[in-house]
N, C-alpha and C. Protein backbone atom coordinates (compact mmCIF):
# COMPACT_ATOMS: atom_id res chain seq x y z
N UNK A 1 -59.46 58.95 -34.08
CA UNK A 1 -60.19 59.41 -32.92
C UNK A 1 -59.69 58.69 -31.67
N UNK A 2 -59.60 59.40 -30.55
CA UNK A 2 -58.87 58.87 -29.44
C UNK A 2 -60.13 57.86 -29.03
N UNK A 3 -59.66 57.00 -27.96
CA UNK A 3 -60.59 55.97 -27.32
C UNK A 3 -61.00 56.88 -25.96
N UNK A 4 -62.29 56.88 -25.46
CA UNK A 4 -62.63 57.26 -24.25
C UNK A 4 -62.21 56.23 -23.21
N UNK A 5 -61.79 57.12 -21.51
CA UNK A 5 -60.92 56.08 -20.82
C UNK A 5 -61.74 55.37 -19.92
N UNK A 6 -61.49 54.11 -19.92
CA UNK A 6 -62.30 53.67 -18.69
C UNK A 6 -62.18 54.08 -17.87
N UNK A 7 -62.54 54.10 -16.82
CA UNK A 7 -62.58 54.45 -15.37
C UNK A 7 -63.66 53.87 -14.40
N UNK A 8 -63.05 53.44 -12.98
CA UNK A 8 -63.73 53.00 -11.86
C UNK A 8 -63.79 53.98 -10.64
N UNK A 9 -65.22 53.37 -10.73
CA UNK A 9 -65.26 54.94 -9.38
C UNK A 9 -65.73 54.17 -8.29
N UNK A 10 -65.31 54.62 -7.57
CA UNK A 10 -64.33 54.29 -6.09
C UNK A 10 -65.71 55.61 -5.02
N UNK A 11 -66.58 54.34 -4.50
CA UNK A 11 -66.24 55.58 -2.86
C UNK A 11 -67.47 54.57 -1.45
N UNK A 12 -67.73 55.44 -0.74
CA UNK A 12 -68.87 54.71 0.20
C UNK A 12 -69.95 53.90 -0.04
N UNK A 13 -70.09 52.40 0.23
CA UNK A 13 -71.29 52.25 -0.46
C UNK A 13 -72.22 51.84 0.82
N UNK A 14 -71.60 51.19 1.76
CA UNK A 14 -71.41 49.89 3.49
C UNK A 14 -72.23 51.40 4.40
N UNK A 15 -73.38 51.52 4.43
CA UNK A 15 -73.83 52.37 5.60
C UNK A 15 -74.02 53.20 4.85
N UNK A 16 -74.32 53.65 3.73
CA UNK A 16 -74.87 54.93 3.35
C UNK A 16 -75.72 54.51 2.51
N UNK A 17 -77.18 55.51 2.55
CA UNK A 17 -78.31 54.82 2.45
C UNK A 17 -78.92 55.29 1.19
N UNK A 18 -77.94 56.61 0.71
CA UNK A 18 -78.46 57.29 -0.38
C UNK A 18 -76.82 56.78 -1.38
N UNK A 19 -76.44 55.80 -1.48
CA UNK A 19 -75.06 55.35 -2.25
C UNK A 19 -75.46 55.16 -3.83
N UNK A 20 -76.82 55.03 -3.94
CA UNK A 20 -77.14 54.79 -5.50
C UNK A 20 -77.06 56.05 -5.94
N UNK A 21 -77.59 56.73 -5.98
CA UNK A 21 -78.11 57.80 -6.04
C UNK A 21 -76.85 58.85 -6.42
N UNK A 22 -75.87 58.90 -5.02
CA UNK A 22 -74.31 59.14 -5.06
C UNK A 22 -73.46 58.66 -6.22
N UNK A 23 -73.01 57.87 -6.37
CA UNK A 23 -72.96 57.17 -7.50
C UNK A 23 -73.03 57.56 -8.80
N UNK A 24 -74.44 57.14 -9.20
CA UNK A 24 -75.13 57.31 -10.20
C UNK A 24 -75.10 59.10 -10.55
N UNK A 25 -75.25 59.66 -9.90
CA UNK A 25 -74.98 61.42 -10.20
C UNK A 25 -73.39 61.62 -10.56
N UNK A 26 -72.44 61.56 -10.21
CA UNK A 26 -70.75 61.27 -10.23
C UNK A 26 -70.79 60.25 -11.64
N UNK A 27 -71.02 59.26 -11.72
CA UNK A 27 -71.44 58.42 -12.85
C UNK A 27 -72.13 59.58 -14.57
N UNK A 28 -73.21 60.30 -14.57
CA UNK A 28 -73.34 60.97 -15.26
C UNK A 28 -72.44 61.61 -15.59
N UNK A 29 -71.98 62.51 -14.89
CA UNK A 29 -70.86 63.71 -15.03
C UNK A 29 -69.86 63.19 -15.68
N UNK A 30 -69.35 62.18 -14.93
CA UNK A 30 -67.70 61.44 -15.10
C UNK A 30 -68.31 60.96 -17.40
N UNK A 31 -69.16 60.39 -17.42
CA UNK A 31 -70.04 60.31 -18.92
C UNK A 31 -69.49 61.31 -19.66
N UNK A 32 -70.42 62.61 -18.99
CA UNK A 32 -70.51 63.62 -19.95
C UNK A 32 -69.01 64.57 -20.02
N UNK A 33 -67.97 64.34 -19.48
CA UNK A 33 -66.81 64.38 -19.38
C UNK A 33 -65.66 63.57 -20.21
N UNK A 34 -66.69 62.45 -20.79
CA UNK A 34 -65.64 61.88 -21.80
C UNK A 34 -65.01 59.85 -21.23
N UNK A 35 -65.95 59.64 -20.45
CA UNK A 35 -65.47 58.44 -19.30
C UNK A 35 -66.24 57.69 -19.73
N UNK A 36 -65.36 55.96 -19.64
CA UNK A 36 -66.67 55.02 -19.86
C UNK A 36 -66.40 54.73 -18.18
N UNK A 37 -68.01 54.79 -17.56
CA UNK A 37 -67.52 54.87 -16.07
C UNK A 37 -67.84 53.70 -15.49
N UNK A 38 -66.69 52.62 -14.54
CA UNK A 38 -67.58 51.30 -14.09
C UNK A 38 -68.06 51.74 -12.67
N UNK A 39 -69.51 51.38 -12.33
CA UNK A 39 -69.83 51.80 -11.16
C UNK A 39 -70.61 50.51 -10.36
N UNK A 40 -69.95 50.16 -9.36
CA UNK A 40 -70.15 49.52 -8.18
C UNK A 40 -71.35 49.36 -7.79
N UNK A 41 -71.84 50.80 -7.79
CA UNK A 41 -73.10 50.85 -7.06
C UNK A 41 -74.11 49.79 -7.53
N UNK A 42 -73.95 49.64 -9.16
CA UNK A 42 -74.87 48.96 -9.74
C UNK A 42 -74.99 46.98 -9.36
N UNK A 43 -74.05 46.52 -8.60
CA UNK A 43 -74.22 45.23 -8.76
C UNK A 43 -75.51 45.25 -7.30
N UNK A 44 -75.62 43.97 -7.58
CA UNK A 44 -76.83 43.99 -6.33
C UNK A 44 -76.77 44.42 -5.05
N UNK A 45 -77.98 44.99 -4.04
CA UNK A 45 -77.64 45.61 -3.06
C UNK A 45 -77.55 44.20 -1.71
N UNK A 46 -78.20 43.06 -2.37
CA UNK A 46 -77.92 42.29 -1.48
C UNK A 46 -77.86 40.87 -2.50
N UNK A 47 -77.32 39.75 -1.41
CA UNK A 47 -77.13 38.43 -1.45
C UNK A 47 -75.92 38.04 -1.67
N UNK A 48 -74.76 38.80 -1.45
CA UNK A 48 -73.50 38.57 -1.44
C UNK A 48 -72.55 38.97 -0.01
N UNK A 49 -71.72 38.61 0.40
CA UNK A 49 -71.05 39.00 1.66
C UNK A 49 -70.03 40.12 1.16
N UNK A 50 -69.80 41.10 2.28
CA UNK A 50 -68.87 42.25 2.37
C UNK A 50 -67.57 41.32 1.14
N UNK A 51 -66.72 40.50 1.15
CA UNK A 51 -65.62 39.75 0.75
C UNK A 51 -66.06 39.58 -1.02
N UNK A 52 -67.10 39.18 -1.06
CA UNK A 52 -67.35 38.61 -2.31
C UNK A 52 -67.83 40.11 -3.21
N UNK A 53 -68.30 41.15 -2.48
CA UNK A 53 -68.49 42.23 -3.47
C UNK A 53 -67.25 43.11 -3.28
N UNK A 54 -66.12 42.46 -2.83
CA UNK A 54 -64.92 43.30 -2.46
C UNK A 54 -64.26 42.27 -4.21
N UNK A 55 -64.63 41.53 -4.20
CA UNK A 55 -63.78 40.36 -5.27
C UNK A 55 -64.67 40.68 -6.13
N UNK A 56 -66.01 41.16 -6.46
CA UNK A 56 -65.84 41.67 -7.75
C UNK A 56 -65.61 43.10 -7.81
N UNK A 57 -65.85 43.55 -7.15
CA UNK A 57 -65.25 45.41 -7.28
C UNK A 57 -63.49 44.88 -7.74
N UNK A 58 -62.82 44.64 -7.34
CA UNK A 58 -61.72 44.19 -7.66
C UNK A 58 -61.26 43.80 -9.06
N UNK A 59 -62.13 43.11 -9.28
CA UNK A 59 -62.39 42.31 -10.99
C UNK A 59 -62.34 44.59 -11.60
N UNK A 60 -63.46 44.78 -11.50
CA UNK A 60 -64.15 45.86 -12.39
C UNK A 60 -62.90 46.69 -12.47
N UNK A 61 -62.28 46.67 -10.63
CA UNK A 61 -61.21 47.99 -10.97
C UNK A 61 -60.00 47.68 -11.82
N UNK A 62 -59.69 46.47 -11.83
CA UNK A 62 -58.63 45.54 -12.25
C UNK A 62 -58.65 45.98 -14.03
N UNK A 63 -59.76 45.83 -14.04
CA UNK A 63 -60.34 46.05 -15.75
C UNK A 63 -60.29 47.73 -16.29
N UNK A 64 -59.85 48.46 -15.80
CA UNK A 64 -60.29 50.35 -16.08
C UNK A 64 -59.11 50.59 -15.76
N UNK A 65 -58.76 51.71 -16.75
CA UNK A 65 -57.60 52.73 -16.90
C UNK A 65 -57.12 53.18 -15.48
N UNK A 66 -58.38 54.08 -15.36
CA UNK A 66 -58.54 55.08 -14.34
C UNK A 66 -58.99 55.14 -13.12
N UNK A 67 -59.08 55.83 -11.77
CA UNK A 67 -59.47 55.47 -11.00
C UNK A 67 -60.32 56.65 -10.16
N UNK A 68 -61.26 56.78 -9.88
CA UNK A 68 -61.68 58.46 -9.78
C UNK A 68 -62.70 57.92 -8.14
N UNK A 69 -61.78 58.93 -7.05
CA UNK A 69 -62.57 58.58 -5.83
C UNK A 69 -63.19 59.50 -5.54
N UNK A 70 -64.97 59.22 -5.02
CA UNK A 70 -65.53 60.13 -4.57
C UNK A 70 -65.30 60.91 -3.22
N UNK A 71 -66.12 61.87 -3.03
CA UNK A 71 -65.31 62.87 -1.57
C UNK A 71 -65.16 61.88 -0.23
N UNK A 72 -66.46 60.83 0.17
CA UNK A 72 -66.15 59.69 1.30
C UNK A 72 -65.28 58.98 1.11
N UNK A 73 -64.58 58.70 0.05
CA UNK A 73 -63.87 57.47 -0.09
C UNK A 73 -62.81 57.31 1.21
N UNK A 74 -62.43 57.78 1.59
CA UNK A 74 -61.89 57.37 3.31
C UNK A 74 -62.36 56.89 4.37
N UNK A 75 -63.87 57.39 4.31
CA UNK A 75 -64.99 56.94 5.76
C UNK A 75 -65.53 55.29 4.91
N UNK A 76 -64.51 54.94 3.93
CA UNK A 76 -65.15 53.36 3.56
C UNK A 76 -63.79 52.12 3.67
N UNK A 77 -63.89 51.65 4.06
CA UNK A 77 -63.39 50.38 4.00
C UNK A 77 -62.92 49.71 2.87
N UNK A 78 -64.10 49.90 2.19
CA UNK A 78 -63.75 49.29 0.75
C UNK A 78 -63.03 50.08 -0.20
N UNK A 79 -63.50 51.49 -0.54
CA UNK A 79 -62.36 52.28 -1.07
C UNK A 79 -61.28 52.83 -0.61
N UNK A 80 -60.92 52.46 0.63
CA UNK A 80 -59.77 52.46 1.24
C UNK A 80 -58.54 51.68 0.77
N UNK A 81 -59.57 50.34 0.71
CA UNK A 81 -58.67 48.97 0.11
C UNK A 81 -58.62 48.70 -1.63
N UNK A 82 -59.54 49.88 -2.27
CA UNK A 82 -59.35 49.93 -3.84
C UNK A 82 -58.54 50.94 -3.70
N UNK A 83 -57.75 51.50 -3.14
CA UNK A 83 -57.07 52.72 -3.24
C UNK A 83 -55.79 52.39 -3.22
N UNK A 84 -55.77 51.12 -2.49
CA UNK A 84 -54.59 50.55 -2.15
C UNK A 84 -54.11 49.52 -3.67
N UNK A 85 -55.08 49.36 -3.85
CA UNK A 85 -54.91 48.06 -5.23
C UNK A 85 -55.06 49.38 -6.54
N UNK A 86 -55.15 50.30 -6.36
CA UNK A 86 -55.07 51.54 -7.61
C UNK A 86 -53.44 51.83 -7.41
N UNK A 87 -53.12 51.70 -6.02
CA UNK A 87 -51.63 52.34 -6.01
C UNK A 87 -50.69 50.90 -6.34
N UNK A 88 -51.20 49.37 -5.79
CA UNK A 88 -50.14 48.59 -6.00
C UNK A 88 -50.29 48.14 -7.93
N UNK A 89 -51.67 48.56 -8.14
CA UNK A 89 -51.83 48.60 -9.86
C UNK A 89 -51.12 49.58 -10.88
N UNK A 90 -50.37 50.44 -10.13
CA UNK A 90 -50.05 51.83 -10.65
C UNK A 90 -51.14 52.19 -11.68
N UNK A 91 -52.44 52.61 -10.91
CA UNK A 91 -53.34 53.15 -11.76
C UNK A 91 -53.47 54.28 -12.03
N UNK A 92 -53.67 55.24 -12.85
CA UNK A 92 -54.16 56.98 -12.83
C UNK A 92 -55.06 56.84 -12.18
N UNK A 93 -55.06 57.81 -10.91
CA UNK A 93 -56.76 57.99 -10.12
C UNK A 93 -56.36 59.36 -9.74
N UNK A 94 -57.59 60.03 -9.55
CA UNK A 94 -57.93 61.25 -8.79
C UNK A 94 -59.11 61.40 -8.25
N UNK A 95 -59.26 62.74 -7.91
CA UNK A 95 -60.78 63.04 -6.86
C UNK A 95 -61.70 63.46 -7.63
N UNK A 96 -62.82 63.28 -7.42
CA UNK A 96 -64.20 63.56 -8.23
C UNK A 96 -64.20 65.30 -7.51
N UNK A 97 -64.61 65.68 -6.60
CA UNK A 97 -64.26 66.98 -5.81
C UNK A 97 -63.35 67.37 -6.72
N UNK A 98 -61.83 67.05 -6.82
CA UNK A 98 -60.73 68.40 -7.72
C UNK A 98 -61.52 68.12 -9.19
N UNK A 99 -61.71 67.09 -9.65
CA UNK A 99 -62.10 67.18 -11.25
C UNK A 99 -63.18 68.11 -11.42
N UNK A 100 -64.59 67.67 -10.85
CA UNK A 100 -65.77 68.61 -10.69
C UNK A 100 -65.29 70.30 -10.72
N UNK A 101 -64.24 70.35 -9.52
CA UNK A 101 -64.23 71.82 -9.77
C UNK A 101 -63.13 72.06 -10.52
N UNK A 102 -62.16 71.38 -11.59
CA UNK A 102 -61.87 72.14 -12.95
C UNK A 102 -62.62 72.16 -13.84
N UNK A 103 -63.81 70.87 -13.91
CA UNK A 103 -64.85 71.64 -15.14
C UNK A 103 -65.36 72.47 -14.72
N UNK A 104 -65.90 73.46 -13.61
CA UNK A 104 -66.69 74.30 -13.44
C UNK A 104 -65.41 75.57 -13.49
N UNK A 105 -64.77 75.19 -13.39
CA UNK A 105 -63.84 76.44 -13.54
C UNK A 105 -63.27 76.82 -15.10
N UNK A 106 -62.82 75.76 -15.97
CA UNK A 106 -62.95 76.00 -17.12
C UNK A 106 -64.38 76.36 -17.87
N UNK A 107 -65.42 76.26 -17.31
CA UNK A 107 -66.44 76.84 -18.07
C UNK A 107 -66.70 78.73 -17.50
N UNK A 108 -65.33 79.23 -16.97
CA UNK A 108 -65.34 80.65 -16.71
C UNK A 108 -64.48 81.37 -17.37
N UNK A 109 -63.99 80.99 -18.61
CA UNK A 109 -62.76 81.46 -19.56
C UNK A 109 -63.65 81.53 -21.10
N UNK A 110 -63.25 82.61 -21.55
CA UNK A 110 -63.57 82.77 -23.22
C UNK A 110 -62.57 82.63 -23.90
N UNK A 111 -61.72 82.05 -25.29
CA UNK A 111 -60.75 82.44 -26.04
C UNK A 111 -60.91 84.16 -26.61
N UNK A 112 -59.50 84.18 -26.62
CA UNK A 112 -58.81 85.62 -26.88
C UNK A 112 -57.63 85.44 -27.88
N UNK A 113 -57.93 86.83 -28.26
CA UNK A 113 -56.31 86.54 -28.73
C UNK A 113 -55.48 87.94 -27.91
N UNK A 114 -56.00 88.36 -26.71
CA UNK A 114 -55.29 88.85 -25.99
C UNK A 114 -54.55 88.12 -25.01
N UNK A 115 -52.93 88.11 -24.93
CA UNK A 115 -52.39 87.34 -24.23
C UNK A 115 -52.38 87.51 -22.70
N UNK A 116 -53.06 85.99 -22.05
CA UNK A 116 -53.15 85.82 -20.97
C UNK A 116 -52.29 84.93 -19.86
N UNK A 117 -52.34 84.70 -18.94
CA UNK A 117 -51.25 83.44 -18.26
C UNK A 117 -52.45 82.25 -18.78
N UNK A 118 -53.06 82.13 -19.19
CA UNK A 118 -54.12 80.93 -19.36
C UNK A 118 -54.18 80.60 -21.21
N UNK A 119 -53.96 79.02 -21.91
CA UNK A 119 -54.20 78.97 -23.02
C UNK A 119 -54.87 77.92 -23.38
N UNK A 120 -56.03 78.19 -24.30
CA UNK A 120 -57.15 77.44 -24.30
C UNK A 120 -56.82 76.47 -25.56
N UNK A 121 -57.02 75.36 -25.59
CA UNK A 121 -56.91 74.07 -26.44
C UNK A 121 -58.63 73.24 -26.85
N UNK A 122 -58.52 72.66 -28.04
CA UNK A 122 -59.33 72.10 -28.64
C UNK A 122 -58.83 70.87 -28.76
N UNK A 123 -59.81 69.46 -28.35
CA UNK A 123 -59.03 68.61 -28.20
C UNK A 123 -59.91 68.07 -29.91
N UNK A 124 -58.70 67.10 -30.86
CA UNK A 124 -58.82 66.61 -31.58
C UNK A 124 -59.90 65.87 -31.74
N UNK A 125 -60.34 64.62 -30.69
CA UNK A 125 -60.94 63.53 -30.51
C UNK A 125 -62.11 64.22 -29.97
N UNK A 126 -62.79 64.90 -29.48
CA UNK A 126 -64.00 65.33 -28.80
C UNK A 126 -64.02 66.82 -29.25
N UNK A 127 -63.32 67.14 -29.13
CA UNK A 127 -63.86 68.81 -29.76
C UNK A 127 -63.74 69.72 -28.22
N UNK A 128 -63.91 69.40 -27.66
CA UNK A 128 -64.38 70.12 -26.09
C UNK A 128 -62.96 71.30 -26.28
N UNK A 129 -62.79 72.00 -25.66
CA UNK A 129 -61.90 73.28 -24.58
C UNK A 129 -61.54 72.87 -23.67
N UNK A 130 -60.12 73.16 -23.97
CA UNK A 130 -59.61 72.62 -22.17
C UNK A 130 -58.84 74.05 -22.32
N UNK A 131 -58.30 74.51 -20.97
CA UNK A 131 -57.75 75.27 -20.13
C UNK A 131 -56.95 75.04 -19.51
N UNK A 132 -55.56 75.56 -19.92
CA UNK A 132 -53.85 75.53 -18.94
C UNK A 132 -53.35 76.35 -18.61
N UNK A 133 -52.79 76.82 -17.83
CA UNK A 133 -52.08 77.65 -17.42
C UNK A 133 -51.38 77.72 -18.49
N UNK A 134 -50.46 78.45 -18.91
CA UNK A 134 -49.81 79.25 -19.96
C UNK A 134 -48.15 78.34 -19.51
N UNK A 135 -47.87 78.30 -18.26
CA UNK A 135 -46.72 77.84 -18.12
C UNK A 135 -46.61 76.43 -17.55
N UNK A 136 -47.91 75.79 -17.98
CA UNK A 136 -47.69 74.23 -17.89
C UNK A 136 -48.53 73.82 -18.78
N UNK A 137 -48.61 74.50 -20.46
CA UNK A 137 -49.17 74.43 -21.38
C UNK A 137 -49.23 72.67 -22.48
N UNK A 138 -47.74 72.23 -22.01
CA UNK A 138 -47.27 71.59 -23.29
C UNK A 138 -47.51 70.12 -22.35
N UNK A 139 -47.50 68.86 -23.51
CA UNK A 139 -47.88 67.70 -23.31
C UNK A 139 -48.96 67.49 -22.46
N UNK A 140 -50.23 68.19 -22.41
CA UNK A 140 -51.19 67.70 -22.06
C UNK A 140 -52.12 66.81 -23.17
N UNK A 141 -52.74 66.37 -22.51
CA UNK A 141 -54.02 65.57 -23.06
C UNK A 141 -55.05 66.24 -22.24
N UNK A 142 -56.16 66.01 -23.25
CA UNK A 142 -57.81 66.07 -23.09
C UNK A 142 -58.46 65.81 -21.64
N UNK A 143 -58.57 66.62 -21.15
CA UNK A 143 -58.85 66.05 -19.61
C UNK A 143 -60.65 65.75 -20.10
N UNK A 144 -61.31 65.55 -20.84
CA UNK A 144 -62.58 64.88 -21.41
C UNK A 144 -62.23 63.40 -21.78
N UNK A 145 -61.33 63.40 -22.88
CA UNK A 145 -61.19 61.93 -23.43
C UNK A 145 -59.54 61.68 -23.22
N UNK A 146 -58.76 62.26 -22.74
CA UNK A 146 -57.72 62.04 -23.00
C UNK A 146 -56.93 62.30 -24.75
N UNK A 147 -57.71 62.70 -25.79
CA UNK A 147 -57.48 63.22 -27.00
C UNK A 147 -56.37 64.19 -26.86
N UNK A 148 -55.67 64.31 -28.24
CA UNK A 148 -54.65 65.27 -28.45
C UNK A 148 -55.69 66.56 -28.71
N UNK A 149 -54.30 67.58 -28.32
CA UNK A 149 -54.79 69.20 -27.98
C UNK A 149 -54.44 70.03 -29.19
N UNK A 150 -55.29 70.81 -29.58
CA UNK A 150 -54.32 72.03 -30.69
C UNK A 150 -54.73 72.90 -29.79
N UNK A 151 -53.87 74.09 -29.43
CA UNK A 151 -53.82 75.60 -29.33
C UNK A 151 -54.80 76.36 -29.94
N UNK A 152 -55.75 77.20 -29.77
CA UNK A 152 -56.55 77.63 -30.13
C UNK A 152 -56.58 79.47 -29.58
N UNK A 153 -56.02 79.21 -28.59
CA UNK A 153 -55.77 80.96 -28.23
C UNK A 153 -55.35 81.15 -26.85
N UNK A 154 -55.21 82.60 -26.39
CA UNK A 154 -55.63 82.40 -25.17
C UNK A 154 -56.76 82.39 -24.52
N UNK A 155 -57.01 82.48 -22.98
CA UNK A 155 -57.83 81.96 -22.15
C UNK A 155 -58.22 82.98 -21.21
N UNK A 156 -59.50 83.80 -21.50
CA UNK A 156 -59.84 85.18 -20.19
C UNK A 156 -60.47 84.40 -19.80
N UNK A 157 -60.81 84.73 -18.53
CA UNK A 157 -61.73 84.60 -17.70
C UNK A 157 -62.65 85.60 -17.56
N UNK A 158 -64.07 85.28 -17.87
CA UNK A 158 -65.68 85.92 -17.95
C UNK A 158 -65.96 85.58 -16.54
N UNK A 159 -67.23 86.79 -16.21
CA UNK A 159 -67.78 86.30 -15.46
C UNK A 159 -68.96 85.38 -15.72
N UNK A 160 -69.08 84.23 -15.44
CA UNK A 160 -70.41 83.37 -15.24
C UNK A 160 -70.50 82.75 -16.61
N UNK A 161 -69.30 82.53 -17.42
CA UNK A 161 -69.74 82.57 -19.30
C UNK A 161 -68.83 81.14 -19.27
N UNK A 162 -69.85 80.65 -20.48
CA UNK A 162 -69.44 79.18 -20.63
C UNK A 162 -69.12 79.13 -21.92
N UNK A 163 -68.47 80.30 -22.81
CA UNK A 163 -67.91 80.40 -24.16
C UNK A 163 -67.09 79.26 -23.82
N UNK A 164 -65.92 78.70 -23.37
CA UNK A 164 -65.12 77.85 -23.18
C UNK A 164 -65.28 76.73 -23.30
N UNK A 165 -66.59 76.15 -23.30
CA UNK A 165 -66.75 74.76 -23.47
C UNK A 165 -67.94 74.67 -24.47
N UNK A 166 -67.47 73.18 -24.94
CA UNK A 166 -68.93 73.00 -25.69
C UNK A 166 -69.53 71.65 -25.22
């Protein structure tokens, strides 16, 4: 069974007043997606200086695979400067925004065995459906756990139908 990937999530915390909350919702998802997720939001909201919760955010990101920034992460300071230590870490990171909307988009495909430009995979380690384009089919991994893929068919697209995932 594959290992689920860590990941640190990265975004506004300095002036925004609903940041737990933010967080913690992105935090679920990134879960139920297959992530062990480290989240920031959770260390205390006070008794430390801007520097010292920059040095342990640092520690946490230092420690995780992955790196997944929420949609503010530019209007912050701080994930500005974890963005920078994801790139001098050569970390995997991406956007919570593009990820969010390939799971909602893979939950609009049924398997077929009518051939489509789209081919749907079962990942070994989680079981879930993933969805590729037909011509950038090969050497993927599990965008849930990172798990190996078998081929399972092709991939229509339904309207509004969540045959595609489990």
């Amino acid at each position: 069974m594959q290992e689920k990937r860590t990941l640190y999530l990265a975004g506004k915390i300095t002036g925004d007043p609903y940041y737990f909350t933010k967080f913690y919702n992105a935090q679920k998802k990134l879960e139920e997606g297959g992530f062990i997720v480290v989240n920031p939001a959770l260390l205390p909201a006070e008794g430390f200086t801007w520097e010292a919760y920059m040095r342990m955010s640092g520690a946490m990101l230092a420690e995780c695979a992955e790196v997944c920034f929420l949609p503010d992460w530019k209007e912050s300071k701080g994930a500005k400067y974890e963005f920078g230590e994801a790139m001098a870490q050569n970390k995997p990171f991406f956007f919570f925004a593009d990820w969010e909307r390939t799971q909602e988009e893979t939950g609009k495909y049924e398997c077929t065995a009518e051939k489509t430009d789209k081919i749907a995979f079962q990942c070994f380690a989680c079981g879930k459906i993933n969805v590729f384009p037909a011509t950038h089919a090969d050497g993927n991994t599990c965008k849930y756990c990172g798990g190996g893929l078998k081929a399972i068919g092709y991939a229509k697209k339904t309207e509004g139908s969540r045959n595609a995932e489990k």
